[in-house]
C-alpha atoms as a PDB file:
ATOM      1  CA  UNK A   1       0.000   0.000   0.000  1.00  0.00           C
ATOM      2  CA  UNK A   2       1.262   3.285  -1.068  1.00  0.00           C
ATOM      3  CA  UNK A   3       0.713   6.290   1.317  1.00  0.00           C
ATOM      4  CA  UNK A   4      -0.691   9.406  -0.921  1.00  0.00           C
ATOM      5  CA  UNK A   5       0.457  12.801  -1.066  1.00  0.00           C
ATOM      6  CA  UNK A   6      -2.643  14.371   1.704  1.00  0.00           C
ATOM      7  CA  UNK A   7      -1.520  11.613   3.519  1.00  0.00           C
ATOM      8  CA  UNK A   8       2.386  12.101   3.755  1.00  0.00           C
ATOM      9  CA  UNK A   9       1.370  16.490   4.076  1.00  0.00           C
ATOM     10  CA  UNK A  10      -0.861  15.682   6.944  1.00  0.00           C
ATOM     11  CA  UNK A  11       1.605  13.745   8.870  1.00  0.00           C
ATOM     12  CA  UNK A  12       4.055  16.323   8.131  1.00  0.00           C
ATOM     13  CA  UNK A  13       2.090  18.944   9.661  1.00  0.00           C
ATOM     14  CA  UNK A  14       1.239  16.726  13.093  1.00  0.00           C
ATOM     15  CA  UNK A  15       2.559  17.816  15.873  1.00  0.00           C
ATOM     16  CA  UNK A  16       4.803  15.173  17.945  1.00  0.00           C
ATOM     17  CA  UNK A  17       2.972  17.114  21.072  1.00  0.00           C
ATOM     18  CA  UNK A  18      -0.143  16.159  19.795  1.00  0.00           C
ATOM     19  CA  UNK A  19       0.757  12.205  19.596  1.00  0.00           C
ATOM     20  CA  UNK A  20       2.793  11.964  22.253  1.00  0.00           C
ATOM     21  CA  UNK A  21       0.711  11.482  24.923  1.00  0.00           C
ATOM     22  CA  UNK A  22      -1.194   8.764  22.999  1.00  0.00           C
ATOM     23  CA  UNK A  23       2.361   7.054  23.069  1.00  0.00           C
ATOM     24  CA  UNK A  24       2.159   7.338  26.583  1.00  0.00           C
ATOM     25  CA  UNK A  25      -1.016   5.965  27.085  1.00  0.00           C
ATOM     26  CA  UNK A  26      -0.427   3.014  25.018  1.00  0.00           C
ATOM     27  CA  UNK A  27       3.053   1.788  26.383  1.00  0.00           C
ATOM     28  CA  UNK A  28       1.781   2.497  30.015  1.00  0.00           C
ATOM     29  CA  UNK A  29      -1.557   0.214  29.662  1.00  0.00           C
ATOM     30  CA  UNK A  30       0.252  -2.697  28.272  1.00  0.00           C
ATOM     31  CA  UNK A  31       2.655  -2.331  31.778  1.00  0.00           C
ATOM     32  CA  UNK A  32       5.476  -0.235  29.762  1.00  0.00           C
ATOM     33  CA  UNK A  33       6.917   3.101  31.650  1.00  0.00           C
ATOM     34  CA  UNK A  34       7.273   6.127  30.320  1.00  0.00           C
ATOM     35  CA  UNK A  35      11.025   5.811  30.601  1.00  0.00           C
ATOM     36  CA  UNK A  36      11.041   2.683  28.316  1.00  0.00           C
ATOM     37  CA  UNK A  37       9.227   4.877  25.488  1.00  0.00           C
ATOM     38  CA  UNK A  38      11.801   7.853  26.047  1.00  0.00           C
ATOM     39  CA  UNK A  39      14.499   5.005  25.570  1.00  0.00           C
ATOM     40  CA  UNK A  40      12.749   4.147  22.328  1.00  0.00           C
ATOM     41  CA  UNK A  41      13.141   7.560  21.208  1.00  0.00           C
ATOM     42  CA  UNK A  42      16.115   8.394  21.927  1.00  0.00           C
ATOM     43  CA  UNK A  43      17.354   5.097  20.343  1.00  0.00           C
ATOM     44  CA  UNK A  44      15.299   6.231  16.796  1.00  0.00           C
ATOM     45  CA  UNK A  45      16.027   9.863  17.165  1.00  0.00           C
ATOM     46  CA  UNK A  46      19.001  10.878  19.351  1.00  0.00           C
ATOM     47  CA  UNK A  47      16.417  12.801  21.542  1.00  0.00           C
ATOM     48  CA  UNK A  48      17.297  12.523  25.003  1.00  0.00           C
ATOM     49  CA  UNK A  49      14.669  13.440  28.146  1.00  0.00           C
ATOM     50  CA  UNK A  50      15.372  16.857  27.571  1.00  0.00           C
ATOM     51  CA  UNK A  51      15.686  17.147  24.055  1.00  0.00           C
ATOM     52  CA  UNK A  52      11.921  15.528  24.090  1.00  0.00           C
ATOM     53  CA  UNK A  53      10.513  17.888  26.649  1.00  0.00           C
ATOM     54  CA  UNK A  54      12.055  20.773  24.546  1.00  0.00           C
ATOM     55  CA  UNK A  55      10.386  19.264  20.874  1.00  0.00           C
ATOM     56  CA  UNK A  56       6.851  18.980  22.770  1.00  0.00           C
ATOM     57  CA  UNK A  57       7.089  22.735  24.246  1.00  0.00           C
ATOM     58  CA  UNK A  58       7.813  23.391  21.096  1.00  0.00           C
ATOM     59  CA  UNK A  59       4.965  21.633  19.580  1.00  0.00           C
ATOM     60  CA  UNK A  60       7.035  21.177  16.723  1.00  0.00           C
ATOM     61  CA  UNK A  61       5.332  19.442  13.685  1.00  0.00           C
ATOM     62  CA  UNK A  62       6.822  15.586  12.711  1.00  0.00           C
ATOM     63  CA  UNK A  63       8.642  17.587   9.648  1.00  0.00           C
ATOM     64  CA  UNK A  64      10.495  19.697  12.489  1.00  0.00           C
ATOM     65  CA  UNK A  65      11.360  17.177  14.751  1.00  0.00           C
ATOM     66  CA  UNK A  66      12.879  14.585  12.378  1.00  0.00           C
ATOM     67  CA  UNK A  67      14.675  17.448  10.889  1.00  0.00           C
ATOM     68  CA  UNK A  68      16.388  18.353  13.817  1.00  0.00           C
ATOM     69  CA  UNK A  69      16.575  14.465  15.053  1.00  0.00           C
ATOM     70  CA  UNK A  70      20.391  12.441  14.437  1.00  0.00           C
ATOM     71  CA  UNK A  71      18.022   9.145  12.990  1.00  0.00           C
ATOM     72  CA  UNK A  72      19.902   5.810  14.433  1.00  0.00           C
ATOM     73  CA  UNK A  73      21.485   4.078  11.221  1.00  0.00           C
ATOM     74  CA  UNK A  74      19.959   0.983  12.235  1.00  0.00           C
ATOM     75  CA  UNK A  75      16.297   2.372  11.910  1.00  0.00           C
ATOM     76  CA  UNK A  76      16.387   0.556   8.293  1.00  0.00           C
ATOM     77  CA  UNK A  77      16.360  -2.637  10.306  1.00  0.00           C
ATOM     78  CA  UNK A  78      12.382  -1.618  11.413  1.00  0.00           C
ATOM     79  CA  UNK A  79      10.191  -3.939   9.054  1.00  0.00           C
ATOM     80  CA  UNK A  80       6.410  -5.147   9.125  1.00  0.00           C
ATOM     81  CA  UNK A  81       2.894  -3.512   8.929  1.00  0.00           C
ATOM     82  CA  UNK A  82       1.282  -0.196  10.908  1.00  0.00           C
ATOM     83  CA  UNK A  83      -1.324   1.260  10.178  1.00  0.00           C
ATOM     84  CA  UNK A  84      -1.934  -0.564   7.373  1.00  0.00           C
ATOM     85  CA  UNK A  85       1.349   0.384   5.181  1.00  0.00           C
ATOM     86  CA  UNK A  86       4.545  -1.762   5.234  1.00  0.00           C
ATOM     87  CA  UNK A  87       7.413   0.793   6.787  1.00  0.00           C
ATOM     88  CA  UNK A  88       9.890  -0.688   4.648  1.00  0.00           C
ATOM     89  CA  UNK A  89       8.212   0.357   1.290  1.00  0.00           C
ATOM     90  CA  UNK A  90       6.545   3.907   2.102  1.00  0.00           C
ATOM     91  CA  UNK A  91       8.582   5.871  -0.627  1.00  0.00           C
ATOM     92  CA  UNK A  92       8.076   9.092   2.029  1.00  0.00           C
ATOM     93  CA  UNK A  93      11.056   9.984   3.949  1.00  0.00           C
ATOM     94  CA  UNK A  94       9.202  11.757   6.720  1.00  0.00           C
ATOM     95  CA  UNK A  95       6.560   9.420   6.683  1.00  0.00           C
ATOM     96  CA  UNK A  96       8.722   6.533   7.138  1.00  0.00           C
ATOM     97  CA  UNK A  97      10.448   8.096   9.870  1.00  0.00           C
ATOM     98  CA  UNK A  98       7.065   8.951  11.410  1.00  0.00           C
ATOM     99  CA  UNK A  99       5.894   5.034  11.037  1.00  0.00           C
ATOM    100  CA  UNK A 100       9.226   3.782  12.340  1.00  0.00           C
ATOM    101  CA  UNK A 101       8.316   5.780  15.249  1.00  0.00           C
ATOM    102  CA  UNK A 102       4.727   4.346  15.313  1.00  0.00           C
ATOM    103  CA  UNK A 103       6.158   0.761  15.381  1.00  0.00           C
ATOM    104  CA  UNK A 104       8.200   0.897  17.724  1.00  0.00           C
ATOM    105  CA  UNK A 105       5.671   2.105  20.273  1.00  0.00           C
ATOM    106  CA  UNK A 106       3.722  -0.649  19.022  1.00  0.00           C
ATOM    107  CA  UNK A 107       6.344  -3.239  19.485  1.00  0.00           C
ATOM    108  CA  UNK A 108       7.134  -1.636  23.312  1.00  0.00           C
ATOM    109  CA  UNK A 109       3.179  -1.454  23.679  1.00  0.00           C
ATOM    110  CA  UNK A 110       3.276  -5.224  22.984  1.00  0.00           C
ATOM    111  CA  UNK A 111       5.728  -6.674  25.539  1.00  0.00           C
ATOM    112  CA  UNK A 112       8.527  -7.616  23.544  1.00  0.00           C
ATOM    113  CA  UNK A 113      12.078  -7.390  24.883  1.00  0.00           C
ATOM    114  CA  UNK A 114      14.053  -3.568  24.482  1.00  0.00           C
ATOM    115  CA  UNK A 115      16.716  -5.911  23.116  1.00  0.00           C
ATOM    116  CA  UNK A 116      14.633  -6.588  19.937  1.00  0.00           C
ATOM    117  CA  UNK A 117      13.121  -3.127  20.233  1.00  0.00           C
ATOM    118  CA  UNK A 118      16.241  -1.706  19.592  1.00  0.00           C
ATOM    119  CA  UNK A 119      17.679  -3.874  16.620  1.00  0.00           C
ATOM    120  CA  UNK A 120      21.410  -4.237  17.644  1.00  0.00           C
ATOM    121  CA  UNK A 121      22.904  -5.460  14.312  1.00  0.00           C
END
């Protein structure tokens, strides 16, 4: 599935202070802490507690926050489906960035170990 062009413009315009606390909520009612998602992102985006705190006073949009992020060189390892699009294939830099993002709260929302999480080559 190919993500379209009002697709990729409205995820560029999100705000990462408008998703975050959905991120949150998910990680925390499968038993995750809120300090296992910030070790997430900082693992994708180089972000560290500060660093988030500052992007969500900020309410920076997902365009400004990946363009200011140092992306992990391993984030190509990130494969398999969310929302419905295959992060591998999306042809969308931002948006792939935005979906690696989105799976890997998924993967921390469903139990699995930070070791796997975090794709040590």
């Amino acid at each position: 599935m190919n993500s379209t062009a009002h697709h990729d413009e409205r995820i560029s315009k999100m705000t990462f202070a408008s998703v975050y606390p959905h991120y949150v909520v998910k990680v925390e009612k499968k038993g995750r802490t809120k300090e296992e998602l910030h070790q997430v992102i900082e693992w994708l985006t180089g972000y560290n507690e500060k660093n988030i705190q500052a992007q969500i006073g900020k309410k920076s949009t997902f365009e400004e926050f990946f363009g200011e992020a140092n992306l992990n060189p391993n984030a190509r390892l990130i494969t398999g489906t969310i929302c419905g699009y295959r992060v591998e294939e999306l042809e969308n830099p931002l948006t792939q960035k935005v979906r690696y993002l989105d799976k890997l709260v998924d993967e921390l929302a469903k139990g699995q170990k930070m070791e796997k999480i975090l794709r040590a080559e």
